[in-house]
N, C-alpha and C. Protein backbone atom coordinates (compact mmCIF):
# COMPACT_ATOMS: atom_id res chain seq x y z
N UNK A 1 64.16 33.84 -135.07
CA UNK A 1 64.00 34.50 -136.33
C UNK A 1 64.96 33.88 -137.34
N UNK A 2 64.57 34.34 -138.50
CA UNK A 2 65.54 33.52 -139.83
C UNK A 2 66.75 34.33 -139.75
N UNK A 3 67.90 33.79 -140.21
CA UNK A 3 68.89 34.52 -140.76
C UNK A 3 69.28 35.13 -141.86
N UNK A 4 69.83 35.93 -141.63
CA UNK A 4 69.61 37.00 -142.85
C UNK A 4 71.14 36.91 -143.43
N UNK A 5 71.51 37.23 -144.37
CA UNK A 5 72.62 37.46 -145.12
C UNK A 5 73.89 38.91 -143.99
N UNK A 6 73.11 39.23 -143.31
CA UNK A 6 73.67 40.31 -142.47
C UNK A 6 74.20 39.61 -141.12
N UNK A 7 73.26 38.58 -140.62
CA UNK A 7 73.52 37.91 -139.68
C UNK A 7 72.12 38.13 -139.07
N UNK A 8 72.19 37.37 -137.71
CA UNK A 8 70.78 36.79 -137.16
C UNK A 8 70.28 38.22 -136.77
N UNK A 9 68.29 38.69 -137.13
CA UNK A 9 68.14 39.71 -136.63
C UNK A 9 67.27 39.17 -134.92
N UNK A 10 67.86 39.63 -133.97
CA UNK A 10 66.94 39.27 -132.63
C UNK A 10 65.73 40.09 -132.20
N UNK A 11 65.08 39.61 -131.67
CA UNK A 11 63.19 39.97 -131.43
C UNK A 11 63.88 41.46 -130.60
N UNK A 12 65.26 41.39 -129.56
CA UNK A 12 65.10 43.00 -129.30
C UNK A 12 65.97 43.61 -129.93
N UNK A 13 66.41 43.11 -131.15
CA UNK A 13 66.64 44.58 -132.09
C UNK A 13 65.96 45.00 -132.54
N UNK A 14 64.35 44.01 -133.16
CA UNK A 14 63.03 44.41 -133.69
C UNK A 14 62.56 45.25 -133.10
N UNK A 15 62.45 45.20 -131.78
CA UNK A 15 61.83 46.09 -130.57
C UNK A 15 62.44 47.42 -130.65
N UNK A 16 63.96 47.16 -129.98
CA UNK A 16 64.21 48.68 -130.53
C UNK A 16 63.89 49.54 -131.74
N UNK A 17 64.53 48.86 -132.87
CA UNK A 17 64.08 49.74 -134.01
C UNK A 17 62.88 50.11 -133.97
N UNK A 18 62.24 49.53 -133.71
CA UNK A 18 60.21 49.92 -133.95
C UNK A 18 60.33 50.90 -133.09
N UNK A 19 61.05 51.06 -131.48
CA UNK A 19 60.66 52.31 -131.05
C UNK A 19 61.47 53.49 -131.49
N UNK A 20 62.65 53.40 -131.86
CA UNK A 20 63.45 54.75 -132.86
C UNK A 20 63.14 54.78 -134.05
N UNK A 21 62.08 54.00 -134.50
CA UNK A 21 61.53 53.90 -136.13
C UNK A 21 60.55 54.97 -136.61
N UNK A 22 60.93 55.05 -137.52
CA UNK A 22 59.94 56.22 -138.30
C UNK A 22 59.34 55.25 -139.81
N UNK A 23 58.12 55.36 -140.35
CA UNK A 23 57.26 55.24 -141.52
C UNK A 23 58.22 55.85 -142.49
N UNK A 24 58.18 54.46 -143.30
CA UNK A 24 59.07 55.80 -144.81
C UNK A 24 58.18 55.07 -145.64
N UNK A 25 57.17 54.23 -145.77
CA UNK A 25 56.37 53.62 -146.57
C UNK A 25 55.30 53.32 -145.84
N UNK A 26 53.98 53.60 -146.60
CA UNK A 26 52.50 53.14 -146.26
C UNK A 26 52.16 52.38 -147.25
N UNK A 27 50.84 51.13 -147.16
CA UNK A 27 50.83 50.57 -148.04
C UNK A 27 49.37 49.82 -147.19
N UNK A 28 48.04 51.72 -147.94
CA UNK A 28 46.79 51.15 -147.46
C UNK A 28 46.07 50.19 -148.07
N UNK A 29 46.46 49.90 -149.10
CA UNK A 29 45.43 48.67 -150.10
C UNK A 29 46.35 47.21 -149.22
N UNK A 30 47.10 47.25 -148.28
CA UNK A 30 47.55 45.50 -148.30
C UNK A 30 46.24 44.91 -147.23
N UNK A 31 46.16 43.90 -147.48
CA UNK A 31 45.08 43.13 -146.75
C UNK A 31 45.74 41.68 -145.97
N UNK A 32 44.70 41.63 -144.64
CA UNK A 32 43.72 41.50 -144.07
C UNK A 32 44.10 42.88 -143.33
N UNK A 33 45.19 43.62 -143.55
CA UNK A 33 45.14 44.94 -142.77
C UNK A 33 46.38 45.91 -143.35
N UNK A 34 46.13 47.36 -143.60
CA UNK A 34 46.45 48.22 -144.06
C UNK A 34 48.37 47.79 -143.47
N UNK A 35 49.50 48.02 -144.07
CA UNK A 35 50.40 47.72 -143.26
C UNK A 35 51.67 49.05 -143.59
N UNK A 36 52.94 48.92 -143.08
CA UNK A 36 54.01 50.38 -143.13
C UNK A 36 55.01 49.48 -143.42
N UNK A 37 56.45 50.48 -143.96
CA UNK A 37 57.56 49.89 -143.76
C UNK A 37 58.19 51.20 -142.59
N UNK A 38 58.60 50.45 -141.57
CA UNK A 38 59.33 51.02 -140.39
C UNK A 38 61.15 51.28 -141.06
N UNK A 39 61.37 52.09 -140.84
CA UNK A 39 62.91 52.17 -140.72
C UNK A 39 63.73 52.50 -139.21
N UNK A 40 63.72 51.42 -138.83
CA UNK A 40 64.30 52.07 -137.49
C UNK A 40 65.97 51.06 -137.29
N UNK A 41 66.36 51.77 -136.08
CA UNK A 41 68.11 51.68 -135.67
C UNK A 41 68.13 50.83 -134.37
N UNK A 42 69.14 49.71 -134.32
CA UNK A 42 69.03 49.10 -133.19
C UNK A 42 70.00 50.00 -132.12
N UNK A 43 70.09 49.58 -131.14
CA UNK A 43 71.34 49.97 -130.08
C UNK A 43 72.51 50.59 -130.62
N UNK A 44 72.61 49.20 -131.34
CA UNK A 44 74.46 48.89 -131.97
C UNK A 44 74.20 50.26 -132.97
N UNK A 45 73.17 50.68 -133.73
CA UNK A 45 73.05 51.42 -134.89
C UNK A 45 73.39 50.54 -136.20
N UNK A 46 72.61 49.34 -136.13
CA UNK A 46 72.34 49.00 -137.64
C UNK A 46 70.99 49.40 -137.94
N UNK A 47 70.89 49.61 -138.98
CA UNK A 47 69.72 49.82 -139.51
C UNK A 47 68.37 48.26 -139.87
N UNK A 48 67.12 48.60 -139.64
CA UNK A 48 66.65 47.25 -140.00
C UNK A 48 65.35 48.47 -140.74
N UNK A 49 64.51 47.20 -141.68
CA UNK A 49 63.58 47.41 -141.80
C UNK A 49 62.81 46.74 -141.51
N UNK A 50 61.61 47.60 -141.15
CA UNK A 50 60.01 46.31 -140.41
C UNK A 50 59.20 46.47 -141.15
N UNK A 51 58.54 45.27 -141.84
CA UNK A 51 57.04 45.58 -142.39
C UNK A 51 56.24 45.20 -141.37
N UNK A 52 55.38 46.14 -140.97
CA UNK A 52 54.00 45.61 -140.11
C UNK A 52 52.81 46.09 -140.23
N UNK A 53 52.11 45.44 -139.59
CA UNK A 53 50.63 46.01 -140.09
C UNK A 53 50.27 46.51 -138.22
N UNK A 54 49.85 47.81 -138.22
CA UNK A 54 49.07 48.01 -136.59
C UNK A 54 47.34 47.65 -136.88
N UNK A 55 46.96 47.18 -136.28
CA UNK A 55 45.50 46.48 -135.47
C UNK A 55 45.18 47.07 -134.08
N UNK A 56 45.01 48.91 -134.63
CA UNK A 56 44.76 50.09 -133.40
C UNK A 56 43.35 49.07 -132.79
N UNK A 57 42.36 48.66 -133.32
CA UNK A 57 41.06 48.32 -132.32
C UNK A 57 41.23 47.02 -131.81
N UNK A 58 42.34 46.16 -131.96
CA UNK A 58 42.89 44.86 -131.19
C UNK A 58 44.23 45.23 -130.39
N UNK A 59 44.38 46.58 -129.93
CA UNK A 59 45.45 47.04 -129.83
C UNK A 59 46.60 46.10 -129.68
N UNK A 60 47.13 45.68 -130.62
CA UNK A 60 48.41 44.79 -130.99
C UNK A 60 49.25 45.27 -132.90
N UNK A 61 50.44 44.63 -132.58
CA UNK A 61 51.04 45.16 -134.30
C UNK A 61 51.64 43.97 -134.74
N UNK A 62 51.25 43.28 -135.85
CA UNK A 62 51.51 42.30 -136.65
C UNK A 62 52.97 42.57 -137.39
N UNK A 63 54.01 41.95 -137.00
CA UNK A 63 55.26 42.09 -138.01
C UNK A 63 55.16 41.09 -138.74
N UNK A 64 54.99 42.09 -140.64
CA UNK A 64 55.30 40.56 -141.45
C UNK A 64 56.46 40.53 -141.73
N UNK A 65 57.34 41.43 -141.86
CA UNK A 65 58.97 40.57 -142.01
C UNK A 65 60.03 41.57 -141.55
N UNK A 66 60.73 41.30 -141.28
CA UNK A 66 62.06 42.49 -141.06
C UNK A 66 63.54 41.36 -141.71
N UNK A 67 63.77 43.17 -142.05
CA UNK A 67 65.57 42.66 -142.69
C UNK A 67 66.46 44.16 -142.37
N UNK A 68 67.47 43.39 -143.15
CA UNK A 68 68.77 44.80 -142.93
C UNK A 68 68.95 44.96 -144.52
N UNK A 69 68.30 46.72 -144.68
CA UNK A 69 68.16 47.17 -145.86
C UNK A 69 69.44 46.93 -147.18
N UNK A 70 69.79 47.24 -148.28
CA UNK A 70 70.92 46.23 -148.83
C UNK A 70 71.36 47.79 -149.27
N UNK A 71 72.28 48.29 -149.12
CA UNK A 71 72.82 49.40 -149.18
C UNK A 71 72.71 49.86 -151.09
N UNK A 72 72.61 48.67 -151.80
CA UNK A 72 72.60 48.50 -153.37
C UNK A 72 71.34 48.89 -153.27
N UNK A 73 70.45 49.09 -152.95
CA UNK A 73 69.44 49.13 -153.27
C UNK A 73 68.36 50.10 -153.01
N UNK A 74 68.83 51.19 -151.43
CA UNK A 74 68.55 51.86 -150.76
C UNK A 74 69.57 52.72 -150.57
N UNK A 75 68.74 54.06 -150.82
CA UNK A 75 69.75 55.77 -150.49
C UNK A 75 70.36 55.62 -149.21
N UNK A 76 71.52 56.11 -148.96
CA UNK A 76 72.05 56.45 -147.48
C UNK A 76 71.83 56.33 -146.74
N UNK A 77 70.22 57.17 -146.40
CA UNK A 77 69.44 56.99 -145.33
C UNK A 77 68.90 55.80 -145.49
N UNK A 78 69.08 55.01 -145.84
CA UNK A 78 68.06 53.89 -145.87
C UNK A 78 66.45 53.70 -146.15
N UNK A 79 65.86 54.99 -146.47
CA UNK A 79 64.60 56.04 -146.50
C UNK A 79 63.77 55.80 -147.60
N UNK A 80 64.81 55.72 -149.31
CA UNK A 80 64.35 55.54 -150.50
C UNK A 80 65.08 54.64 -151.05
N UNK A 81 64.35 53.88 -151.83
CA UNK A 81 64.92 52.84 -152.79
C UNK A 81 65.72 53.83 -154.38
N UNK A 82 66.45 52.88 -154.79
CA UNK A 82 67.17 53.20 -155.65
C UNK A 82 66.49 53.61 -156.65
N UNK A 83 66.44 54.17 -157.72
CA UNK A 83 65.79 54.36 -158.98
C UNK A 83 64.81 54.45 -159.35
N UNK A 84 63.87 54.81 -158.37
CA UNK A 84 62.27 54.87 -157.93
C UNK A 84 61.91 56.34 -157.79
């Protein structure tokens, strides 16, 4: 994976977070498939965010990007963006 300004994110911190992750964004108009933003917590308890799209009738989930939310920019929880 790329590096991020936070430091390198690894495929099982992705993993974890996605399974302690909760939807704080939907986003049904994106195409070739409807996609979410995940907020989920690794082990350590950093926070990441996942954009992915699920493909329930290919049962598989497309990640288009993950990062570590920028505290400037995102409430506490990491949940809502700033000034929105």
């Amino acid at each position: 994976m790329e590096s991020e300004p936070q430091g390198v994110i690894l495929v099982d911190e992705v993993m974890a977070a996605l399974d302690r992750g909760e939807i704080i964004e939907e986003y049904p108009e994106d195409t070739p498939y409807p996609s979410c933003l995940v907020l989920g917590w690794t082990a350590e308890g950093r926070p990441l965010h996942i954009v992915c799209a699920p493909v329930p009738r290919e049962h598989r989930l497309i990640i288009v990007t993950t990062y570590q939310p920028d505290p400037a920019r995102w409430d506490r929880e990491f949940k809502r963006r700033k000034g929105v």
